[in-house]
Protein backbone atom coordinates (compact mmCIF):
# COMPACT_ATOMS: atom_id res chain seq x y z
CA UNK A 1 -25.39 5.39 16.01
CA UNK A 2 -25.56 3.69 12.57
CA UNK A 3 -24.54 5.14 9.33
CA UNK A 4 -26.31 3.35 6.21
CA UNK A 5 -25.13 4.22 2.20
CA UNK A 6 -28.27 1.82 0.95
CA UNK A 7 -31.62 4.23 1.46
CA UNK A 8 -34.59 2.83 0.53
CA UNK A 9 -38.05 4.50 0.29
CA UNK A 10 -39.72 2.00 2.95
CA UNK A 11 -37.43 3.18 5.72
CA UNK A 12 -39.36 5.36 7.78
CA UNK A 13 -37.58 8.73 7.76
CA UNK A 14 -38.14 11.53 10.79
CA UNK A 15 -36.08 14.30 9.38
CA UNK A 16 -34.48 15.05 5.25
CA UNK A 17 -31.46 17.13 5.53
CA UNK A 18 -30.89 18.17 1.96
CA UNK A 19 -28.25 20.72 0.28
CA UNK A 20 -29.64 24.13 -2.13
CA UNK A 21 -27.31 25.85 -4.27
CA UNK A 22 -27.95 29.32 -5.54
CA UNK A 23 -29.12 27.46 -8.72
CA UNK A 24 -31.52 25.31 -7.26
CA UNK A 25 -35.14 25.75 -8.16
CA UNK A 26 -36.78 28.39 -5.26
CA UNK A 27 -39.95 28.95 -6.19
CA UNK A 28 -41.70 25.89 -3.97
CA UNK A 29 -39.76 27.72 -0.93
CA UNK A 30 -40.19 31.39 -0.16
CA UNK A 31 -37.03 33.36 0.93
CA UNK A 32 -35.01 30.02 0.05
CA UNK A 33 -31.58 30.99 -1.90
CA UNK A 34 -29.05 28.53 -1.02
CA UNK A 35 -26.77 31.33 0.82
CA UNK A 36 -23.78 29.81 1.62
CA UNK A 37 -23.91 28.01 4.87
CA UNK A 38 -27.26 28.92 5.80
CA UNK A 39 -29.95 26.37 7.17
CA UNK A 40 -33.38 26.43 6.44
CA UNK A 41 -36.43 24.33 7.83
CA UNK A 42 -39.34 23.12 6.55
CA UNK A 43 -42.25 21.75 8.11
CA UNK A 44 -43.53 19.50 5.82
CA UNK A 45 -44.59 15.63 7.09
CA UNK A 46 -40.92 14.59 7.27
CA UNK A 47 -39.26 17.75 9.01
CA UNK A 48 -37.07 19.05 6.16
CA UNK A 49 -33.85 20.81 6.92
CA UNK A 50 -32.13 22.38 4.18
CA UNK A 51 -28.23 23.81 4.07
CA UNK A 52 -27.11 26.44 1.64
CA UNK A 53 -24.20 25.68 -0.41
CA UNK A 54 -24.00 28.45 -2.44
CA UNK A 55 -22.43 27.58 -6.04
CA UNK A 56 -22.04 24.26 -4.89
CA UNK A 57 -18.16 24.14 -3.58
CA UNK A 58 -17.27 23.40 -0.94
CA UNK A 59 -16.45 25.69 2.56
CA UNK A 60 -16.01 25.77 5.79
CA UNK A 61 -19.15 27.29 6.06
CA UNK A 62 -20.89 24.53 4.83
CA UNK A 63 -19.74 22.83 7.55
CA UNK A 64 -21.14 24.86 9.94
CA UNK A 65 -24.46 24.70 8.40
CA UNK A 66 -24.51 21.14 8.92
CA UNK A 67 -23.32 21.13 12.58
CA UNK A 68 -26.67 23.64 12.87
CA UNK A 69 -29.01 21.05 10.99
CA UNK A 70 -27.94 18.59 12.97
CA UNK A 71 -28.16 20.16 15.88
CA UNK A 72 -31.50 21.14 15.41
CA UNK A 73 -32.35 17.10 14.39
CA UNK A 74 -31.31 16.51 17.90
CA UNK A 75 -33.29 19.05 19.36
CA UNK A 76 -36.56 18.12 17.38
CA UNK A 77 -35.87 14.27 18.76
CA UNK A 78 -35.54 12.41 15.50
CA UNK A 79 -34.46 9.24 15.39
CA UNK A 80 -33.87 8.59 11.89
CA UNK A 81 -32.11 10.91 9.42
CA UNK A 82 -32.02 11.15 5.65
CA UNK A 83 -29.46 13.15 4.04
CA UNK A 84 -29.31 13.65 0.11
CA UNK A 85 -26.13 14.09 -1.16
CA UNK A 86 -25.01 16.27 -4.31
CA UNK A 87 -22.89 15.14 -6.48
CA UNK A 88 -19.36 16.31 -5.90
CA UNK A 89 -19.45 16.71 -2.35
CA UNK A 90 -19.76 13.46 -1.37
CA UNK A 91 -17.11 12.57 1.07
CA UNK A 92 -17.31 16.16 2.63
CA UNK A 93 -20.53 16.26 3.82
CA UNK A 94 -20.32 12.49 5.06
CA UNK A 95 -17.53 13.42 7.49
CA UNK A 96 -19.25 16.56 8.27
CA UNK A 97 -22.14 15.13 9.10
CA UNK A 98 -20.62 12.60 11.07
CA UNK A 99 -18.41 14.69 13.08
CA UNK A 100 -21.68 16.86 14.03
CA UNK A 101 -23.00 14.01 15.35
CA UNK A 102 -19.89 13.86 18.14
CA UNK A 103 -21.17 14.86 21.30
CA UNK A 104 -18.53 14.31 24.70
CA UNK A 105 -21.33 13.70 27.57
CA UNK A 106 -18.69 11.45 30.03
CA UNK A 107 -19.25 14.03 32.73
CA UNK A 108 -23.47 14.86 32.52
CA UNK A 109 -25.90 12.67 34.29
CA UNK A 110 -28.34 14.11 31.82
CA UNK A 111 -27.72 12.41 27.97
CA UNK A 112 -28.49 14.29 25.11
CA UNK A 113 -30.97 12.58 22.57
CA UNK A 114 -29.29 10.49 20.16
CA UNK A 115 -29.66 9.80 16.26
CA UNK A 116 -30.71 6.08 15.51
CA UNK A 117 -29.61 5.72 12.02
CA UNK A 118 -28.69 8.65 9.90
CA UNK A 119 -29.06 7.22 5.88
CA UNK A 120 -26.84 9.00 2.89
CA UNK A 121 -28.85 9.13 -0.52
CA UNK A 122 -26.42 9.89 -2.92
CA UNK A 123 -27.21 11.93 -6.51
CA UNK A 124 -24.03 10.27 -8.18
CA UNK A 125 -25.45 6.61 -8.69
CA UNK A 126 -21.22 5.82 -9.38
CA UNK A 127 -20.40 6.85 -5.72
CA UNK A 128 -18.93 3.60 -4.70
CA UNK A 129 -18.91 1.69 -1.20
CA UNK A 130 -15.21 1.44 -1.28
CA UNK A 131 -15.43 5.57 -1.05
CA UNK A 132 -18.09 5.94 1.73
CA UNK A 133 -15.66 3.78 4.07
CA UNK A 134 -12.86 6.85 3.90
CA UNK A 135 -15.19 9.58 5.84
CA UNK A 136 -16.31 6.65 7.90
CA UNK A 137 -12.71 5.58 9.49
CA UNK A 138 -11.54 9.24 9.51
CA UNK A 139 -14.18 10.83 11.35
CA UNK A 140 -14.05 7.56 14.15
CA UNK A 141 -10.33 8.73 14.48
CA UNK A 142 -11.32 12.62 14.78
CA UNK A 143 -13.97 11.30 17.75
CA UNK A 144 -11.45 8.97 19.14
CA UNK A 145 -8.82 11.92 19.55
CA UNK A 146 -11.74 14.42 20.88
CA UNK A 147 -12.64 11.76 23.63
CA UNK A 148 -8.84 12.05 24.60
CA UNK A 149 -8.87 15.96 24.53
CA UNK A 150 -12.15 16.10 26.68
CA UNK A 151 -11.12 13.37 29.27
CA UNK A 152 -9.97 15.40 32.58
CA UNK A 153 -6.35 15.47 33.28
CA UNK A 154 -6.52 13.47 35.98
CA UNK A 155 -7.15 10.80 33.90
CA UNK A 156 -6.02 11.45 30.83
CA UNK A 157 -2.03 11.43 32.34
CA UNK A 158 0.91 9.89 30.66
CA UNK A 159 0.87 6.86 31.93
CA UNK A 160 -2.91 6.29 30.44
CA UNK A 161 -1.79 7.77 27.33
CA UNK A 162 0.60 5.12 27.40
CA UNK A 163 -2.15 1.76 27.98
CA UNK A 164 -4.35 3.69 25.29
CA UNK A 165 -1.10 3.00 22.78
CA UNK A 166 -0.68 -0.54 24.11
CA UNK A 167 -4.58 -1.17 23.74
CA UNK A 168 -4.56 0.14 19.99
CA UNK A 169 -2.12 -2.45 19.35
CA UNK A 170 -3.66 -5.43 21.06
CA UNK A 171 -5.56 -6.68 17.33
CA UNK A 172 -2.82 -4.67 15.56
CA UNK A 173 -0.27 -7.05 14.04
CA UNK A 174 1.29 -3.95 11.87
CA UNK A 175 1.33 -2.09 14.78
CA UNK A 176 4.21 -1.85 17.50
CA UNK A 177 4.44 -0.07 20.94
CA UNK A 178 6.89 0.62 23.27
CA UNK A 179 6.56 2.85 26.27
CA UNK A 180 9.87 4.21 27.29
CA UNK A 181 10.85 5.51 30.92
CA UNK A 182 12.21 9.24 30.71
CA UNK A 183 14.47 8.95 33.80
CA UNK A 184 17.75 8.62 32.96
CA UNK A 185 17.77 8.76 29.42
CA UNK A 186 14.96 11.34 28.12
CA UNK A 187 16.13 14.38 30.47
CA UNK A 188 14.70 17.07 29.23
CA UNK A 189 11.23 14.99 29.58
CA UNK A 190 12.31 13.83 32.51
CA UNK A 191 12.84 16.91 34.41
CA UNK A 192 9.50 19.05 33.04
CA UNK A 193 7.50 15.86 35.20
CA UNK A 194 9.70 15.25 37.72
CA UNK A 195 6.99 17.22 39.72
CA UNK A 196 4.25 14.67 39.55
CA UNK A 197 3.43 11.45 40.67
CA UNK A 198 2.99 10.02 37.61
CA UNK A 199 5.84 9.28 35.65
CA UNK A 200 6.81 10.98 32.79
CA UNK A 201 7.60 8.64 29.26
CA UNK A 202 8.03 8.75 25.83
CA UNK A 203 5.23 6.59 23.88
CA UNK A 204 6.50 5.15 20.50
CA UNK A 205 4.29 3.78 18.26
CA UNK A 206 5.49 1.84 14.89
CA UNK A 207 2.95 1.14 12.01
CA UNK A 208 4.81 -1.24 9.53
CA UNK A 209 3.17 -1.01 6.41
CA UNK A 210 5.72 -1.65 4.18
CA UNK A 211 8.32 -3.86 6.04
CA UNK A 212 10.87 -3.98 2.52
CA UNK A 213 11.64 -0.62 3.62
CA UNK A 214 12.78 1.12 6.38
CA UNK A 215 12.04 4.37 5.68
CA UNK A 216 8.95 6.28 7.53
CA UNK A 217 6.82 9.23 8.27
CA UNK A 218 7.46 10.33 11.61
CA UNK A 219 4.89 12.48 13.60
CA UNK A 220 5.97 13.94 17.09
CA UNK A 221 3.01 15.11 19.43
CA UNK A 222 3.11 17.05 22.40
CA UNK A 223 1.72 15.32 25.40
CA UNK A 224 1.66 17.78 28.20
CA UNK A 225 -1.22 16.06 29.70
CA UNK A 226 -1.48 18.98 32.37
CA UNK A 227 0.26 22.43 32.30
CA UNK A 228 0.71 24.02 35.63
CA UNK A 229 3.52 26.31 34.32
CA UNK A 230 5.86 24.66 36.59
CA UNK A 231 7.55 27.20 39.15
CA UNK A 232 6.77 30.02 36.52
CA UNK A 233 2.92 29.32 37.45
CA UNK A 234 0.28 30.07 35.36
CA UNK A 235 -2.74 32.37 36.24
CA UNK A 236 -5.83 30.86 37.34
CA UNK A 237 -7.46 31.67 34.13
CA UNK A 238 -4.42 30.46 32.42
CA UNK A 239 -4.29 27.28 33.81
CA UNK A 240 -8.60 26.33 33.09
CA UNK A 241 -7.95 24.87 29.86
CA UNK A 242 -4.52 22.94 30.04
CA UNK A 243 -6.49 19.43 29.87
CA UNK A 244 -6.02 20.24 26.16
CA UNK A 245 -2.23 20.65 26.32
CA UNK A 246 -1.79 17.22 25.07
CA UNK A 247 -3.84 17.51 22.13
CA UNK A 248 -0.99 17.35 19.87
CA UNK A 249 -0.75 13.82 21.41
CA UNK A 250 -3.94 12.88 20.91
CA UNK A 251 -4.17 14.28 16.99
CA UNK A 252 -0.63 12.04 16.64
CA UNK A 253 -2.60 8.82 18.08
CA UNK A 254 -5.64 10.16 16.11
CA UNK A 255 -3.77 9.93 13.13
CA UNK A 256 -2.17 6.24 13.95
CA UNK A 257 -6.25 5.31 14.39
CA UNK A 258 -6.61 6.22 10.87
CA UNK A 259 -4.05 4.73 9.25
CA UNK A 260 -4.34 0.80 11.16
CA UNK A 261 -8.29 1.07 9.82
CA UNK A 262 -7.24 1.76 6.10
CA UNK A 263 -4.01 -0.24 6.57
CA UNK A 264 -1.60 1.09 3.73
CA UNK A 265 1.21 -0.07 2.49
CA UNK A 266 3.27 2.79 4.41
CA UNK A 267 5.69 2.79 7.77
CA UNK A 268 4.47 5.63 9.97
CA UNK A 269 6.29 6.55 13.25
CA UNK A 270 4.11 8.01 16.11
CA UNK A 271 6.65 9.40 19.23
CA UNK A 272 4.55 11.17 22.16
CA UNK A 273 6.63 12.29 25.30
CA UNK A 274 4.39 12.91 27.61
CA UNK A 275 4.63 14.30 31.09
CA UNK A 276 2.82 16.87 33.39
CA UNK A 277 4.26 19.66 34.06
CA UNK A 278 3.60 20.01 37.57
CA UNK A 279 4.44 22.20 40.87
CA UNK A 280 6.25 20.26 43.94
CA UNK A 281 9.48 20.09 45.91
CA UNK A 282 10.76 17.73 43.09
CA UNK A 283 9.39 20.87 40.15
CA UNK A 284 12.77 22.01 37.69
CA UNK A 285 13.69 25.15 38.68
CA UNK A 286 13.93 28.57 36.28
CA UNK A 287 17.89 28.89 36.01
CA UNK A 288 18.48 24.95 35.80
CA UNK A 289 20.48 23.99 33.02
CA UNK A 290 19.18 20.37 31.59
CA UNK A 291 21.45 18.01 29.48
CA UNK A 292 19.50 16.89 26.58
CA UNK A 293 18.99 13.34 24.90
CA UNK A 294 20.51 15.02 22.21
CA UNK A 295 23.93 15.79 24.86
CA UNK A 296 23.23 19.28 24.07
CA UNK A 297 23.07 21.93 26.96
CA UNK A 298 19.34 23.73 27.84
CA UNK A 299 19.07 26.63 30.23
CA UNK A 300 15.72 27.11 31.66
CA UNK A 301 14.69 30.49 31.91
CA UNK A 302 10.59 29.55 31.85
CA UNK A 303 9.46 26.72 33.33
CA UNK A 304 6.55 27.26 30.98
CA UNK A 305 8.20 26.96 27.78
CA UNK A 306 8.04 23.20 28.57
CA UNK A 307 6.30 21.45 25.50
CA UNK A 308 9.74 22.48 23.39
CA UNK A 309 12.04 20.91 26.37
CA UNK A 310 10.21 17.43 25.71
CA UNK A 311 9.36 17.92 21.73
CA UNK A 312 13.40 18.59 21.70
CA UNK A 313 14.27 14.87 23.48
CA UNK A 314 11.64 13.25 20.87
CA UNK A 315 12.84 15.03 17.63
CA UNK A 316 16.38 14.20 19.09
CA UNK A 317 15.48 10.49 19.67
CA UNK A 318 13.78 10.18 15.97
CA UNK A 319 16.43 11.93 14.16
CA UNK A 320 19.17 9.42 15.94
CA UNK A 321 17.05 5.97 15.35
CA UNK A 322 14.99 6.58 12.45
CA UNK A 323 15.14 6.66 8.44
CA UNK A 324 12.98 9.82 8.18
CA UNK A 325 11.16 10.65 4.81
CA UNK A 326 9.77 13.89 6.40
CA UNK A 327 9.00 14.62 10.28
CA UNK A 328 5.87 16.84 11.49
CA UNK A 329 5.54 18.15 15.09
CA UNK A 330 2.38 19.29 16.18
CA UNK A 331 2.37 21.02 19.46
CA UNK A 332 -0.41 23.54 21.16
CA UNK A 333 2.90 25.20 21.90
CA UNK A 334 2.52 29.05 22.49
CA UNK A 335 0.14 31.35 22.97
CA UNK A 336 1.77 33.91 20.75
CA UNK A 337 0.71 32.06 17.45
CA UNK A 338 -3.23 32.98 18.44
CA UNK A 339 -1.91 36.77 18.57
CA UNK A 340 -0.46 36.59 15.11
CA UNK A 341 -3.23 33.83 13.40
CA UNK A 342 -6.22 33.75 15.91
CA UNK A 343 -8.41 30.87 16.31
CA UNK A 344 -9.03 29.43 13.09
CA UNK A 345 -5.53 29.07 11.80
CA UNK A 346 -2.36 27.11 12.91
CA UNK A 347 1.66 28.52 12.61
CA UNK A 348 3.61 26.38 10.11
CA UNK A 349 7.36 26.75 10.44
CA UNK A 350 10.24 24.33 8.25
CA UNK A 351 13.98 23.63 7.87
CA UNK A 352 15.06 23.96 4.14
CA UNK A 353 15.27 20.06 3.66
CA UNK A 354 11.68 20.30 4.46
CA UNK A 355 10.47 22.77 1.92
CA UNK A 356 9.03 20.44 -0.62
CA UNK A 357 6.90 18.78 1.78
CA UNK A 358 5.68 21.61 3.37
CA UNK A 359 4.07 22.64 -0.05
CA UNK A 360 2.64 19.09 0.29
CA UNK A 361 0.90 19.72 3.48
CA UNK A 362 -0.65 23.22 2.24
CA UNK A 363 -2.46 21.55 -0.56
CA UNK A 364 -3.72 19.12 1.60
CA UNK A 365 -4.95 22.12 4.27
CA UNK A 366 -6.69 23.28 1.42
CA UNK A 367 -8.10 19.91 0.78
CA UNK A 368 -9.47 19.27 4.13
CA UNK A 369 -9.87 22.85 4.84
CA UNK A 370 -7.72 22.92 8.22
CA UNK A 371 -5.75 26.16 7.26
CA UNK A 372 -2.19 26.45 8.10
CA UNK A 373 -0.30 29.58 7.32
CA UNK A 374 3.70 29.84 7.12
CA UNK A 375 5.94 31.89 9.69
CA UNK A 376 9.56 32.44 9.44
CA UNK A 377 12.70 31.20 11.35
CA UNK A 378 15.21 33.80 11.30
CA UNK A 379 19.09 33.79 11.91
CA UNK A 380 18.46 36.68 14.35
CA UNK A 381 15.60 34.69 16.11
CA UNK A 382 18.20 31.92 16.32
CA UNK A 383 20.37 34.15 17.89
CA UNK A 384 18.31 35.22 20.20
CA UNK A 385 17.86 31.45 21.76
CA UNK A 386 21.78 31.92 22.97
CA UNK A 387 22.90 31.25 26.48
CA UNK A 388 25.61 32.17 27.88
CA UNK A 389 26.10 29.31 30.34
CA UNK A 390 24.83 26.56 28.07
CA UNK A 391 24.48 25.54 24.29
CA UNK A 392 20.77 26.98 24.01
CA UNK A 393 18.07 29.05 26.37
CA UNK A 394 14.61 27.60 26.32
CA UNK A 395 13.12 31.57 26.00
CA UNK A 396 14.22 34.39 23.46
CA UNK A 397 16.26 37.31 25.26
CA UNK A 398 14.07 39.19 23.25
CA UNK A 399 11.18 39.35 25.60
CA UNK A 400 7.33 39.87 23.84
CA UNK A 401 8.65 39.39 20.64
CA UNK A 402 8.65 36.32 18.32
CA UNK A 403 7.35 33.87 20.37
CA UNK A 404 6.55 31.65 18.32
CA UNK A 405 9.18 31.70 15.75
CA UNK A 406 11.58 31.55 18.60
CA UNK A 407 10.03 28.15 20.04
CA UNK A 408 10.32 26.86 16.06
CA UNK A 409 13.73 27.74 16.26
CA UNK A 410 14.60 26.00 19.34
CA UNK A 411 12.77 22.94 18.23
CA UNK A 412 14.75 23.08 14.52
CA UNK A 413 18.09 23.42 16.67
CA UNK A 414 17.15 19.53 17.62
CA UNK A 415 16.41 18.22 14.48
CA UNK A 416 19.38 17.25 11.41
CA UNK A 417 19.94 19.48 9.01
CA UNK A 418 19.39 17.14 5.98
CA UNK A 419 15.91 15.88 7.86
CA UNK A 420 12.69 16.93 6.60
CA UNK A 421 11.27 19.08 9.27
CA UNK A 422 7.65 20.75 9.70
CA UNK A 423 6.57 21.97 13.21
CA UNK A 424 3.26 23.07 13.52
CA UNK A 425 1.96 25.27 16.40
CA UNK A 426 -1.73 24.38 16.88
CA UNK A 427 -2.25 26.34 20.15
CA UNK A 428 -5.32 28.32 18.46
CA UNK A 429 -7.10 25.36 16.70
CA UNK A 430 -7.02 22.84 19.10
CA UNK A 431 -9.45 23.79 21.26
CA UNK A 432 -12.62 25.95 21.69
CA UNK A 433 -15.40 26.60 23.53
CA UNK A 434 -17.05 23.13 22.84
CA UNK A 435 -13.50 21.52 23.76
CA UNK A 436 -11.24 19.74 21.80
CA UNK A 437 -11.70 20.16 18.11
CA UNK A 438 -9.42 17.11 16.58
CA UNK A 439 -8.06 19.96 14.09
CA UNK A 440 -5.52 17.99 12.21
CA UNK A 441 -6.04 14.43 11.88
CA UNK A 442 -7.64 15.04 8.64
CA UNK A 443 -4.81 17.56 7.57
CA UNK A 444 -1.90 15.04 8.27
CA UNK A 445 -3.59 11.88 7.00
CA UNK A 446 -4.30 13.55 3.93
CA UNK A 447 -0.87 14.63 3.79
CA UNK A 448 0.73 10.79 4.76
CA UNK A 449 -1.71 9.76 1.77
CA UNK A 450 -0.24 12.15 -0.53
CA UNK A 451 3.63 11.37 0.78
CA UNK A 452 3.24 7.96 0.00
């Protein structure tokens, strides 16, 4: 598909998608009020779509409408799509309109009909080139990490994760790899894939943007590629969707895809251990107690409270080697954060060195409207993590409650007390019924932006 920012009259156009605000101008469409969100068609000679964007700021809702206007452009067959712009909401409805476009068809014999050319007529005559390239490169990194999320898990395992890394950095002078074995150093990764056949590792990724400093932004992703539940098995139903239990890795290597387009003059650190959490003769057992990279004690009590076990041997590994200027995990780590946020909106949990930056990464939620919502690590939740046979227990004795302030808590146990720390559980945004959603490339690229 080809986007174009230079419309001109004598391109043939098939369908007009154009935006109404309450203010607009009704009376040449019946019933038309520019409710927020809502898509209306017209059959005139080009087939006309309109979206409501009520008083003209933006929402998630507009969004939506767009998705539905494309859609139906894909329905209706037509090749080549205009879409006028208002001013002020330039960059927003690009990406939108791009990421509607997005369709994972790997596994259907049967395409779907595709867009030619989609062309962006922009209102603001001032609405430079420089600024259409943004939405561009971000929503080819949101696709790129969707296309991991979708990819079945026997594919998608850690040692592909690991060539996608390596192949990112072929053309990538900036950009550094190194694919380390788990075994024997990385325990805690070690033993939640010990199960499979495919060997579990911890991906590092180094963007050098700045090399007169060695400070850098360090993102951790969780890259469970498949989630069995280990001995502690998972039900049936429970188990249908754990393709998407590495999506934290693939939003970390989203994010990475981002950054080499644009190229800034910033050092980002990307760490993904990755490992499938299988069932076997070789499978950790419940009542195991693992030795850490950290050389801190775990007891296992749930073989499916994995995805902290590895996050704790990566936050352990970047606190040790790195200069950190702030550290985000993002992890589709329990099931207890859709409970208490639902489907829409991620857990956000931080140590006090990284309250400032936390603040940071809420206005830019609000910016890319990917909402994030703060929960609280307690000293009693803390407390409740304690084992008496080793340093720390991998599940609260307080069984049903705080789940997922208790896996923030073991996770901030890992990580320095003077580091910059924000762990975000994603388990409710990551995924839908469509399948993977890319929820938070845009969040934490606008945040790296706003860091540096």
């Amino acid at each position: 598909m080809e986007y174009k920012t230079n419309y001109s009259s004598s391109v043939k156009v098939d369908a007009i998608i154009n935006f109404l605000s309450e203010e607009d101008s009704i009376s040449d469409h019946k019933g038309v009020d520019g409710k927020l969100g809502k898509v209306y068609t017209f059959y005139t000679p080009d087939l006309e779509y309109a979206v409501g964007i009520g008083d003209g700021k933006w929402h998630t809702k507009i969004e939506s409408g767009i998705a539905s206007a494309i859609g139906e452009v894909i329905k209706n067959e037509r090749s080549n799509v205009l879409v006028e712009v208002p001013i002020g909401l330039e960059s927003k409805i690009m990406l939108a309109v791009m990421k509607a476009t997005y369709r994972f068809e790997k596994y259907k014999t049967e395409k779907s009909f595709e867009i030619s050319s989609i062309y962006f007529d922009f209102e603001d005559e001032d609405f430079y080139k420089e600024e259409v390239i943004v939405p561009e490169m971000l929503s080819e990194a949101i696709a790129y990490t969707k296309d991991l999320q979708n990819t079945n898990a026997d594919s998608m395992n850690p040692s592909t994760l690991a060539k996608l890394a390596e192949e990112m950095a072929y053309s990538q002078p900036r950009l550094d790899v190194n694919v380390m074995d788990a075994e024997g150093t990385f325990h805690a990764i070690s033993a939640v894939g010990q199960a499979s056949s495919i060997a579990p590792v911890l991906i590092e990724m180094a963007y050098t943007g700045n090399p007169d400093s060695t400070d850098a932004i360090v993102i951790v992703g969780k890259g469970v590629t498949y989630d069995s539940g280990g001995l502690s098995l998972k039900t049936s139903a429970g188990m249908a969707d754990m393709k998407f239990d590495m999506s934290g890795a693939a939003v970390s290597m989203g994010v990475m895809h981002d950054i080499i387009a644009d190229g800034p003059n910033i050092n980002l650190k990307v760490l993904i251990p990755a490992a499938e959490n299988a069932i076997g003769p070789d499978a950790y057992k419940v009542g195991d107690v693992i030795e850490t990279y950290s050389g801190r004690y775990v007891e296992v009590k749930n073989t499916d409270a994995e995805g902290r076990l590895i996050l704790a041997d990566a936050l352990s590994y970047a606190c040790n080697n790195y200069n950190i200027t702030c550290m985000i995990d993002i992890a589709t780590l329990t099931g207890a954060v859709i409970s208490a946020l639902g489907k829409d909106i991620a857990g956000v949990f931080c140590n006090d060195a990284g309250r400032e930056y936390l603040d940071m990464l809420i206005d830019s939620s609000k910016s890319t409207n990917e909402d994030i919502w703060e929960l609280p690590i307690t000293e009693n939740i803390v407390d409740s993590l304690k084992s008496k046979i080793a340093d720390i227990s991998n599940m609260s004795i307080k069984k049903g409650e705080h789940g997922s302030s208790a896996a923030a808590a073991f996770l901030s146990s890992f990580v320095d007390e003077d580091v910059p720390w924000i762990h975000i559980d994603a388990a409710g945004v990551l995924d839908n019924d469509e399948g993977g959603t890319g929820w938070g490339v845009a969040l934490l690229s606008d945040f790296i932006y706003n860091v540096e």
